[in-house]
PDB file of N, CA and C in Angstrom:
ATOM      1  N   UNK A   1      -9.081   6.088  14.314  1.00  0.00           N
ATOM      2  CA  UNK A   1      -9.356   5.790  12.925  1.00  0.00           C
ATOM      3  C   UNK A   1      -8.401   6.495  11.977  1.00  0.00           C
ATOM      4  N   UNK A   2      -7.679   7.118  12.202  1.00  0.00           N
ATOM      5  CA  UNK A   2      -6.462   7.658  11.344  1.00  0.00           C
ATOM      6  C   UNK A   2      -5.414   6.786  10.897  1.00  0.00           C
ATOM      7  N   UNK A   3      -5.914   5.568  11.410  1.00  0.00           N
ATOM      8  CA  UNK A   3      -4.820   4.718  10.556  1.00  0.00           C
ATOM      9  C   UNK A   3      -5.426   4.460   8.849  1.00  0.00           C
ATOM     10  N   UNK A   4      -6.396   4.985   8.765  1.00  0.00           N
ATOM     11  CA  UNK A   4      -7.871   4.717   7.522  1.00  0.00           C
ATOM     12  C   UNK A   4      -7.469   5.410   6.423  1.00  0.00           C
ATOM     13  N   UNK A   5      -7.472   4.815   5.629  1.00  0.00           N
ATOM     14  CA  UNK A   5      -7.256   5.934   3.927  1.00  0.00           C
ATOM     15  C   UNK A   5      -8.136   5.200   2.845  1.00  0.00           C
ATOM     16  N   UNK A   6      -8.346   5.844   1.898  1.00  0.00           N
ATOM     17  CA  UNK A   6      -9.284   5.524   0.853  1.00  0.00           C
ATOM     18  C   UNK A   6      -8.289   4.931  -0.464  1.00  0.00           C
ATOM     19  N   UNK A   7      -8.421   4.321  -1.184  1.00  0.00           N
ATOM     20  CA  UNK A   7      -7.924   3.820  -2.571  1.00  0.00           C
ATOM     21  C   UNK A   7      -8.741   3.430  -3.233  1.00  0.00           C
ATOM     22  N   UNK A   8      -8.711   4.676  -4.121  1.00  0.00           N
ATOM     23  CA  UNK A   8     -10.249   4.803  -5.267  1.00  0.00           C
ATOM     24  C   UNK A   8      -9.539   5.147  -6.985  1.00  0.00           C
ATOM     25  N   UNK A   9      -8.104   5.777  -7.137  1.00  0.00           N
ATOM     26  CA  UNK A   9      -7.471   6.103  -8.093  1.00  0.00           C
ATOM     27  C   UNK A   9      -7.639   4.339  -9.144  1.00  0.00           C
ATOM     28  N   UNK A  10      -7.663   4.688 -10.471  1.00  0.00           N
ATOM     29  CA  UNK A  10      -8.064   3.497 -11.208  1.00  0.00           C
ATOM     30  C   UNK A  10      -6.649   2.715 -11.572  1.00  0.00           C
ATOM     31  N   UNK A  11      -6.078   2.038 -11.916  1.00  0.00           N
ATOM     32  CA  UNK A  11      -5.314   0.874 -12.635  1.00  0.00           C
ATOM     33  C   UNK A  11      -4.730   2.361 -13.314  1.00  0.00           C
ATOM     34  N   UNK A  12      -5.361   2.673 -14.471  1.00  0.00           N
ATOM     35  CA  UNK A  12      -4.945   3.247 -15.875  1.00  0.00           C
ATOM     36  C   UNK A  12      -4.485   4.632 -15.570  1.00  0.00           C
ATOM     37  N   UNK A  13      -5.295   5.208 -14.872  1.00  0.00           N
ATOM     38  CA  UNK A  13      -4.549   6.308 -14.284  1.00  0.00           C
ATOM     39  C   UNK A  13      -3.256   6.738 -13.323  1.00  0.00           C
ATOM     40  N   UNK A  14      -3.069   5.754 -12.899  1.00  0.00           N
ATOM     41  CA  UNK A  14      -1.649   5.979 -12.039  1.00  0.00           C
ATOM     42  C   UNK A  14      -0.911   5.041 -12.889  1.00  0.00           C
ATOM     43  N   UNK A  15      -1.137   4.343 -13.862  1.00  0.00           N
ATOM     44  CA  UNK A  15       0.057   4.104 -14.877  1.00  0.00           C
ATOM     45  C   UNK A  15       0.209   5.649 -15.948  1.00  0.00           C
ATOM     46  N   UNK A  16      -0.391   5.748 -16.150  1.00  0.00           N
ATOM     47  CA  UNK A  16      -0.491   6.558 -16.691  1.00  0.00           C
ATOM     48  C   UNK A  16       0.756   8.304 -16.274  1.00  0.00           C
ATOM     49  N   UNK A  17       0.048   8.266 -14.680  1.00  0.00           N
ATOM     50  CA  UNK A  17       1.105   9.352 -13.794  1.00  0.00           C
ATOM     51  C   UNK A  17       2.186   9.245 -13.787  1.00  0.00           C
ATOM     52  N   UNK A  18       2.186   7.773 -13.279  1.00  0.00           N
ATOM     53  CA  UNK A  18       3.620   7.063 -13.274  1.00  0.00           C
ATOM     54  C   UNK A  18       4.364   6.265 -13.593  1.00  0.00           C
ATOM     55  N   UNK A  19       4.027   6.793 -15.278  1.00  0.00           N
ATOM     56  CA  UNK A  19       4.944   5.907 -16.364  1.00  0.00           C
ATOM     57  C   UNK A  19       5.481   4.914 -16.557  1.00  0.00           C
ATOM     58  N   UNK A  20       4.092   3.647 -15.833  1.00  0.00           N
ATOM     59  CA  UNK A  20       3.962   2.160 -15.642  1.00  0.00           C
ATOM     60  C   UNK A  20       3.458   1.410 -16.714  1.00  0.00           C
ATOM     61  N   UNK A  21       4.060   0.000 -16.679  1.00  0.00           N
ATOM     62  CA  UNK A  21       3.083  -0.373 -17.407  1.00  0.00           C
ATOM     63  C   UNK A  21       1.830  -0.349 -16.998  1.00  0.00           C
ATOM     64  N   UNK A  22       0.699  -1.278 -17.733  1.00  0.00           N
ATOM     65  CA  UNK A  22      -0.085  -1.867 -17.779  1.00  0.00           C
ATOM     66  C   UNK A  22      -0.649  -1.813 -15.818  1.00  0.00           C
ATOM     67  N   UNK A  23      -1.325  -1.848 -14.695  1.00  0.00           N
ATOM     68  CA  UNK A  23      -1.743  -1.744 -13.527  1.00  0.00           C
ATOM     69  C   UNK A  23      -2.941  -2.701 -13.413  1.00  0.00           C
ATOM     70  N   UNK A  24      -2.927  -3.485 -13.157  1.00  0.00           N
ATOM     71  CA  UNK A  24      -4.445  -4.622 -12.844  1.00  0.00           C
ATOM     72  C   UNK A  24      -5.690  -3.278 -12.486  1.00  0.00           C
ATOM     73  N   UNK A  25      -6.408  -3.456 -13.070  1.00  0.00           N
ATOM     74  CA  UNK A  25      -7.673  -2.844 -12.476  1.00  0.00           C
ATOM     75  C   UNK A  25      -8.266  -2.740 -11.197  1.00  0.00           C
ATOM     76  N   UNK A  26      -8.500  -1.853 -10.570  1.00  0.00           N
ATOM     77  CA  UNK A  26      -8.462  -1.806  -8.746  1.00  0.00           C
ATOM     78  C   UNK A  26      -9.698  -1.347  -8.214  1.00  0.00           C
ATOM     79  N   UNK A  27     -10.213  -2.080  -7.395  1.00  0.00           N
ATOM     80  CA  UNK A  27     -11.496  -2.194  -7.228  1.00  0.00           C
ATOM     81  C   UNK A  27     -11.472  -0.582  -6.477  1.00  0.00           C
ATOM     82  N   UNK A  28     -12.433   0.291  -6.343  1.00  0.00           N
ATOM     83  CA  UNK A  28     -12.130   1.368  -5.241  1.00  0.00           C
ATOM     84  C   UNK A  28     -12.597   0.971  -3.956  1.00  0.00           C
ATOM     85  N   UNK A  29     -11.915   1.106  -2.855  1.00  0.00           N
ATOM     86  CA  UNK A  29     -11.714   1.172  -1.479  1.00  0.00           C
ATOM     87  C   UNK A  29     -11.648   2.346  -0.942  1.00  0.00           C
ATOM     88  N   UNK A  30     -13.327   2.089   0.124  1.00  0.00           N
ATOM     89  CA  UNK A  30     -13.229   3.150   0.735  1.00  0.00           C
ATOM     90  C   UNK A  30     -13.124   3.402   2.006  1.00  0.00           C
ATOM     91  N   UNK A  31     -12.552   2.689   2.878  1.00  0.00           N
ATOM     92  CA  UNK A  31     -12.270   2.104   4.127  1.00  0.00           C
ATOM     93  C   UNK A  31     -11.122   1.355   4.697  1.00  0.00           C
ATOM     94  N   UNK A  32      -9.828   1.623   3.975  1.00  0.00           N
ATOM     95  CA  UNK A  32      -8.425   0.805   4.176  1.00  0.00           C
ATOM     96  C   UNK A  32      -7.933   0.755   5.319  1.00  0.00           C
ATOM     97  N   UNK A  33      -7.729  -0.096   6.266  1.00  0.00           N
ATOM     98  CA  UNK A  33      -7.651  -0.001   7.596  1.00  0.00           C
ATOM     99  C   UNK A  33      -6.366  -0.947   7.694  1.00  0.00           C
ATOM    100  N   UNK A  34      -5.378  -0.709   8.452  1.00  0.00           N
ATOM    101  CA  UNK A  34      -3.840  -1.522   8.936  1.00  0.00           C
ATOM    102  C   UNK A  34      -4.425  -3.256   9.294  1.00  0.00           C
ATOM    103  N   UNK A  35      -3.275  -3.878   8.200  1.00  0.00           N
ATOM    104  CA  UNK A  35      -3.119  -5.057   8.037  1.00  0.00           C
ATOM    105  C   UNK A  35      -4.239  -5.631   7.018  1.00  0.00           C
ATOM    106  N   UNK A  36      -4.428  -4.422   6.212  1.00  0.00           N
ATOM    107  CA  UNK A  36      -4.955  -4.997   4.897  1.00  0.00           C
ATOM    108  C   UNK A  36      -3.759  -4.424   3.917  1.00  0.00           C
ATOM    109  N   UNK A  37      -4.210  -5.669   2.426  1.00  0.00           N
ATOM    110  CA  UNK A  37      -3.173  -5.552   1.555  1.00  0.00           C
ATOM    111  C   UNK A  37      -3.965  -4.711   0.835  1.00  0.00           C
ATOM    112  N   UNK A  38      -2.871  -3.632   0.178  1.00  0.00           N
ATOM    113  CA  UNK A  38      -3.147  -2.398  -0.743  1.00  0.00           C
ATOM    114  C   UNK A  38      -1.817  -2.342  -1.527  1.00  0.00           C
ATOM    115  N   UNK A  39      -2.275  -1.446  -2.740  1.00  0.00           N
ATOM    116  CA  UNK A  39      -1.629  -1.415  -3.899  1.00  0.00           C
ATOM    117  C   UNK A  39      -0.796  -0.502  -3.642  1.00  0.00           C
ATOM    118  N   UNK A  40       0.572  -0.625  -4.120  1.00  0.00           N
ATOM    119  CA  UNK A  40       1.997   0.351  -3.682  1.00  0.00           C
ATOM    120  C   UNK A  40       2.362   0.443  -5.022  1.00  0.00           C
ATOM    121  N   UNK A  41       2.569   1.996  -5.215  1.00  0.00           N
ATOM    122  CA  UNK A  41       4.167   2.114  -6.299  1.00  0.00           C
ATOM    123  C   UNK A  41       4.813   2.229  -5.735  1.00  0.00           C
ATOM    124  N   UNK A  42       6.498   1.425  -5.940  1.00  0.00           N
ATOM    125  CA  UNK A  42       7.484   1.880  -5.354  1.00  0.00           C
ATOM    126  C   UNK A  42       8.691   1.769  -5.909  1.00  0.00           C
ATOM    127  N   UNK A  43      10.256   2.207  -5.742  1.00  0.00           N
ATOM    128  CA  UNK A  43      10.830   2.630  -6.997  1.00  0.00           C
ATOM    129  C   UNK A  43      11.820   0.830  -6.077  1.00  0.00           C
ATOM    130  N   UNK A  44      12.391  -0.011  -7.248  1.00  0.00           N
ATOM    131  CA  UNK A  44      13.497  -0.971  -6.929  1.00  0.00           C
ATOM    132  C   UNK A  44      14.947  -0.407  -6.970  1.00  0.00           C
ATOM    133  N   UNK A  45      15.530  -0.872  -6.523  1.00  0.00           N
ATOM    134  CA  UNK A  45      17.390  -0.870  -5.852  1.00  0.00           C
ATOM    135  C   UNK A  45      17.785  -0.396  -7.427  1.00  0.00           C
ATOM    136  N   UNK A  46      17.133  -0.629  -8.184  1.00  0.00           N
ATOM    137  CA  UNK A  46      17.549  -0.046  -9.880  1.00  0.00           C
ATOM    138  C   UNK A  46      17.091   0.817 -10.051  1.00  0.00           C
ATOM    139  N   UNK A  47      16.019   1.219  -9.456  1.00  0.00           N
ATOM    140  CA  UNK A  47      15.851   2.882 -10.093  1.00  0.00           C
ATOM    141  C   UNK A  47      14.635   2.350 -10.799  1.00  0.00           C
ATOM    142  N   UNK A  48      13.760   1.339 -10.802  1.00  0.00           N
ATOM    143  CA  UNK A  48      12.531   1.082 -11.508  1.00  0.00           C
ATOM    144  C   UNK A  48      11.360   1.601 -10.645  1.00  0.00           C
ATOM    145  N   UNK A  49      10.502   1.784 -11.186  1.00  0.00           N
ATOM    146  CA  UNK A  49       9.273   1.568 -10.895  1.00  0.00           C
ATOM    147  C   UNK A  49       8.395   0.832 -10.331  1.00  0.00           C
ATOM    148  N   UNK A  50       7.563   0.032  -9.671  1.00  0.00           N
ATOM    149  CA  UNK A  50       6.921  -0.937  -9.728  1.00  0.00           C
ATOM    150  C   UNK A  50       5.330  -0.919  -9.063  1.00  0.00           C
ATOM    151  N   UNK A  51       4.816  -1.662  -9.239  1.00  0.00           N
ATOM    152  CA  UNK A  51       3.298  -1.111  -8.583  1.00  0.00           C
ATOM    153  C   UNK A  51       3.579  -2.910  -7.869  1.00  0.00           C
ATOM    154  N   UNK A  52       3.220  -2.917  -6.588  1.00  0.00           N
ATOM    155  CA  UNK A  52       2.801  -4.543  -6.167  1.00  0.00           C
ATOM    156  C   UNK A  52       1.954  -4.254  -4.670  1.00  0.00           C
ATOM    157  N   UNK A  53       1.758  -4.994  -4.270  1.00  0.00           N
ATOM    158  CA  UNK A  53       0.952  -5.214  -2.953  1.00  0.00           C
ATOM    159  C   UNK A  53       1.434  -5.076  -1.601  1.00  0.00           C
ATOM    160  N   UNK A  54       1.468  -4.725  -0.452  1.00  0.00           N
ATOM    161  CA  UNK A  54       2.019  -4.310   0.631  1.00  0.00           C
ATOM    162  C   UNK A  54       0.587  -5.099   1.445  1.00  0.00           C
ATOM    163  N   UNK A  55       0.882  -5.100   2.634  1.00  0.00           N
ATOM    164  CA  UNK A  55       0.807  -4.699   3.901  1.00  0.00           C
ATOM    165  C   UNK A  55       0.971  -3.526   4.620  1.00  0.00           C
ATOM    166  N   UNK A  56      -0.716  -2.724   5.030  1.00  0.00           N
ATOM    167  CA  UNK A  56      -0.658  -1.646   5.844  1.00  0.00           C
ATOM    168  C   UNK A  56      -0.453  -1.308   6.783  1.00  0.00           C
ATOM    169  N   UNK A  57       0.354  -0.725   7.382  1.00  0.00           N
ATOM    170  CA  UNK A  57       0.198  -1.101   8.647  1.00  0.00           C
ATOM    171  C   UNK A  57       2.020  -0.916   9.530  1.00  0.00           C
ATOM    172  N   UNK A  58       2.448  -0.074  10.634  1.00  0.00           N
ATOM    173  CA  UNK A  58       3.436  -0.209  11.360  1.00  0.00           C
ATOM    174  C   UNK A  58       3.996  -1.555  12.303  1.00  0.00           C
ATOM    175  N   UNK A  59       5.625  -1.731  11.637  1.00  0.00           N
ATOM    176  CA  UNK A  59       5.570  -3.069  12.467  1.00  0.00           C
ATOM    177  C   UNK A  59       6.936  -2.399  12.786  1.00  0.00           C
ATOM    178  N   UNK A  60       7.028  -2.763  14.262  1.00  0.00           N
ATOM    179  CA  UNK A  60       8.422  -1.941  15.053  1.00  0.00           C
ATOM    180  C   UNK A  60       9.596  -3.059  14.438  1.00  0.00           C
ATOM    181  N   UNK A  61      11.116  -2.360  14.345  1.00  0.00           N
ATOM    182  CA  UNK A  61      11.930  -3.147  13.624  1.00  0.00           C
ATOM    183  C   UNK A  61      12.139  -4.256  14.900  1.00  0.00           C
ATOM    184  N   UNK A  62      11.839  -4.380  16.028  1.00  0.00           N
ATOM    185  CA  UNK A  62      12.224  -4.874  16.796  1.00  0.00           C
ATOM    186  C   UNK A  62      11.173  -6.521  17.151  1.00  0.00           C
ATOM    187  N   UNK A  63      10.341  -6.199  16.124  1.00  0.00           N
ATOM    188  CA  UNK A  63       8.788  -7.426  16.249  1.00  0.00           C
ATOM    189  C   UNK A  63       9.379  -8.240  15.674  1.00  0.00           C
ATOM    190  N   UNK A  64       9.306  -9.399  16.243  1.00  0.00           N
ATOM    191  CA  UNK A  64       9.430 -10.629  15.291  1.00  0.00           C
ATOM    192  C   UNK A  64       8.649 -11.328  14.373  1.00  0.00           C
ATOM    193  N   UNK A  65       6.937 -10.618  14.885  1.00  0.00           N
ATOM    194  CA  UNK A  65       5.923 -11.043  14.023  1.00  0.00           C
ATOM    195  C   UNK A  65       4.900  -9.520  13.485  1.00  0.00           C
ATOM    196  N   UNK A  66       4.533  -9.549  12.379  1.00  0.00           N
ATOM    197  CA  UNK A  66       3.285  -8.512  12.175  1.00  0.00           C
ATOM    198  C   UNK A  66       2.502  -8.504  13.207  1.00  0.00           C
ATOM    199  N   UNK A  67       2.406  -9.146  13.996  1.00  0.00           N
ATOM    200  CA  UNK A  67       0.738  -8.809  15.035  1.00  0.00           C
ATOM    201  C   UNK A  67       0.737  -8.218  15.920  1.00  0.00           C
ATOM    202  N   UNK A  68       2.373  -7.470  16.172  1.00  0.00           N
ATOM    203  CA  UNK A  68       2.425  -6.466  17.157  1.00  0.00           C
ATOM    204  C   UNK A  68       2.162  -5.187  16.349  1.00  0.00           C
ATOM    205  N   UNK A  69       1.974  -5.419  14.861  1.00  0.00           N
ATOM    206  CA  UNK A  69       1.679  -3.408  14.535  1.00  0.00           C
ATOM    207  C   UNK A  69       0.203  -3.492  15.013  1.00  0.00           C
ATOM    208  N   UNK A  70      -1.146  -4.517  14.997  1.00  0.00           N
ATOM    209  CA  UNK A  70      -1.929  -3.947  15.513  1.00  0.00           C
ATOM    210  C   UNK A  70      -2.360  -3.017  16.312  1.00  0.00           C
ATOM    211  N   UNK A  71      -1.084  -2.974  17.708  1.00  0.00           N
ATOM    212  CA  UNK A  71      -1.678  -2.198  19.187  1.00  0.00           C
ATOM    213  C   UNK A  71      -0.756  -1.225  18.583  1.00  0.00           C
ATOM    214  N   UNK A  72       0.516  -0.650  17.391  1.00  0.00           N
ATOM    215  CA  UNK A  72       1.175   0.377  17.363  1.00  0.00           C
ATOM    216  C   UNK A  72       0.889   0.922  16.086  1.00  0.00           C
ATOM    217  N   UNK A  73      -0.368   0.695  15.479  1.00  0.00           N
ATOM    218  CA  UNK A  73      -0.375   1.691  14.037  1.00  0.00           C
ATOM    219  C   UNK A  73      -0.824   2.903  13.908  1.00  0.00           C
ATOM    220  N   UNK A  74      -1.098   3.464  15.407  1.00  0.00           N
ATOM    221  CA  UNK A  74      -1.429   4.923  15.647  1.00  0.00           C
ATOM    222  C   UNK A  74      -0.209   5.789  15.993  1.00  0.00           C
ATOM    223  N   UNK A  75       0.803   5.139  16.496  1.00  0.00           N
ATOM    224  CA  UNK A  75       1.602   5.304  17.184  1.00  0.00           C
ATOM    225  C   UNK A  75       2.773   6.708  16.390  1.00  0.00           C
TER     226      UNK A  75
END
């Protein structure tokens, strides 16, 4: 179960941290488990900011599909 994390921080507050706009309002999650979508900040090839949606979860560079991080997200 260590692949598991919580996402409970609000919309307004991590714009707020991280000098974003505006953040859709985010339900809290308390059970995030690999190959669910969760909310990412992450910086673009410019040096921006951005908050968008990911996929949790390890996928070896060598997979041709996501459904091999299932058996490797402990890994």
């Amino acid at each position: 179960m260590c692949g598991r994390f919580i996402q409970c921080t609000s919309g307004e507050a991590l714009a707020e941290r991280f000098h974003l706009p505006i953040i859709p309002d985010l339900t809290p999650r308390y059970n995030v488990a690999p190959s669910q979508s969760v909310g990412v900040i992450r910086v673009t090839h410019a040096g921006h900011r951005e908050f968008v949606a990911l996929r949790w979860g390890l996928v070896p560079a060598w997979s041709p599909e996501p459904r091999t991080a299932y058996s490797t997200f402990n890994a």
